[in-house]
Every structure is written in structure tokens, then in C-alpha cells.
Protein backbone atom coordinates (compact mmCIF):
# COMPACT_ATOMS: atom_id res chain seq x y z
CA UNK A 1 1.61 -17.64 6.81
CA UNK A 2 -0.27 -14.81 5.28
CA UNK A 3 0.63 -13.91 1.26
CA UNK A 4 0.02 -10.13 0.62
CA UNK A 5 -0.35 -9.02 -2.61
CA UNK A 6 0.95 -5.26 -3.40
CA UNK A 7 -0.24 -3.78 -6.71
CA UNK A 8 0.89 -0.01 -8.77
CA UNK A 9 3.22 1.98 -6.30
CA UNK A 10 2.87 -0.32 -3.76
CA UNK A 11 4.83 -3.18 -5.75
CA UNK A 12 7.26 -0.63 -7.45
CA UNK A 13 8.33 0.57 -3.54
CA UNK A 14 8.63 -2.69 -2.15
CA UNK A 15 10.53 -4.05 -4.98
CA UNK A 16 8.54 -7.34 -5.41
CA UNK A 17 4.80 -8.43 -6.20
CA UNK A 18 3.65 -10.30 -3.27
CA UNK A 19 5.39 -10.53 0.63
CA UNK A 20 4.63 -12.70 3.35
CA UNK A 21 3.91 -12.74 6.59
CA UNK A 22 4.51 -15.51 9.44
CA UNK A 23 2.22 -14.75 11.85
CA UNK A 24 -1.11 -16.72 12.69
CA UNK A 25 -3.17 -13.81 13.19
CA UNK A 26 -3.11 -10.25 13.00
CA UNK A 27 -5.38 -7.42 12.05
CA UNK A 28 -5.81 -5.52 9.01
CA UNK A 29 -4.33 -2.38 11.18
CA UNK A 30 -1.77 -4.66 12.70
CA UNK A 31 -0.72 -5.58 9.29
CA UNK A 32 -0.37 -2.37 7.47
CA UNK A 33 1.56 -0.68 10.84
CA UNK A 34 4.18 -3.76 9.98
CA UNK A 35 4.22 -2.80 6.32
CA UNK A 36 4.60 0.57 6.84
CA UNK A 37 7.79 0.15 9.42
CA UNK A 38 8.92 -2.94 7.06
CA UNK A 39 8.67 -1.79 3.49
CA UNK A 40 8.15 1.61 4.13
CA UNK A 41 5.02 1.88 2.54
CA UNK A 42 2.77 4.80 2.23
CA UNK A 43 -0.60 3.03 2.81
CA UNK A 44 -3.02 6.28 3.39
CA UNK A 45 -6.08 5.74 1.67
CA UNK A 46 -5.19 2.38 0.65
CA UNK A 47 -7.95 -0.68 0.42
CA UNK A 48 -7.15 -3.88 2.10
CA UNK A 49 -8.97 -6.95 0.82
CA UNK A 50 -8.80 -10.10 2.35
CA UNK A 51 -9.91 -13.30 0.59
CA UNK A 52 -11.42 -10.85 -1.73
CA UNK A 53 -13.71 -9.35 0.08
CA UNK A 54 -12.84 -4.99 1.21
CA UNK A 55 -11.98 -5.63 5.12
CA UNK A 56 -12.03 -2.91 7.84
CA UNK A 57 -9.00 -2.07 10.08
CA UNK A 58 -10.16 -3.97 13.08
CA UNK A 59 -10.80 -7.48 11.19
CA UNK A 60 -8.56 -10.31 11.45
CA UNK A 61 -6.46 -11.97 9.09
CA UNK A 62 -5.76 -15.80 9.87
CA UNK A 63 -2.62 -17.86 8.71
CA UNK A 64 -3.88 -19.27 4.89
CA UNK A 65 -5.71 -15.53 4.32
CA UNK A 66 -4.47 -14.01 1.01
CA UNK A 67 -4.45 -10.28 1.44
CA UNK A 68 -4.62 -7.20 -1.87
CA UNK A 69 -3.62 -4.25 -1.11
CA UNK A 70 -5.04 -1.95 -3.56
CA UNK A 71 -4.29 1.65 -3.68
CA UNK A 72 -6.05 4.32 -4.88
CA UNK A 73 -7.02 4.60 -8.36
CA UNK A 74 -7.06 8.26 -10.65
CA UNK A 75 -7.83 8.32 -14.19
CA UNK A 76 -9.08 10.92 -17.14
């Protein structure tokens, strides 16, 4: 099982904080595509960190991996 955080937008779209996923492996793109058809999430421009650590599209995300998925941030 992989937890996925969702933080700002993300959460308020979704309706809830964290989601998970039962799947033993997928990739970072593999994961947002489901996302996006699941939740309906706009995830253009947004950072994926796995385990804490920023993660590319084409890295893998094992069963245990806790996944933030932090969108852009604006300010003034």
C-alpha cells in the first residue's frame, strides 16, 4: 500500500488529506495518471516527493513509500 499525501487545492478537490493506493509498485507518472482519472486532479506543475526526497516521473514508488504531493506555491 502506498499513502499519498495531498496538500492546498489538492486536498480541498479530493475532499480528504491523504489517499491510498494498493498497488506494489508504480511510478511517479503511473501514479499521478491514476490520480488524475481518480480524483480528478489537476497535477500540472505539481512536485511529487517520495519518502521526502523531490522524485522524477520515471522513479518508482514501492508498497510502504509515503508520497507528498506538493503543488505550486505563489506568494507577495
Amino acid at each position: 500500500m502506498i499513502k499519498v499525501f495531498l496538500f492546498a487545492h489538492l486536498q480541498e478537490r479530493a475532499g480528504r488529506q491523504e489517499v491510498t493506493i494498493d498497488k506494489g509498485e508504480l511510478t511517479v507518472k503511473e501514479l499521478k495518471e491514476r490520480l488524475m482519472d481518480e480524483y480528478h486532479l489537476p497535477l500540472d506543475g505539481v512536485m511529487v516527493a517520495v519518502n521526502e526526497q523531490y522524485s522524477l516521473e520515471d522513479e518508482v514508488i514501492s508498497s510502504g513509500d509515503v508520497v507528498a504531493l506538493i503543488p505550486p506555491v505563489s506568494g507577495g
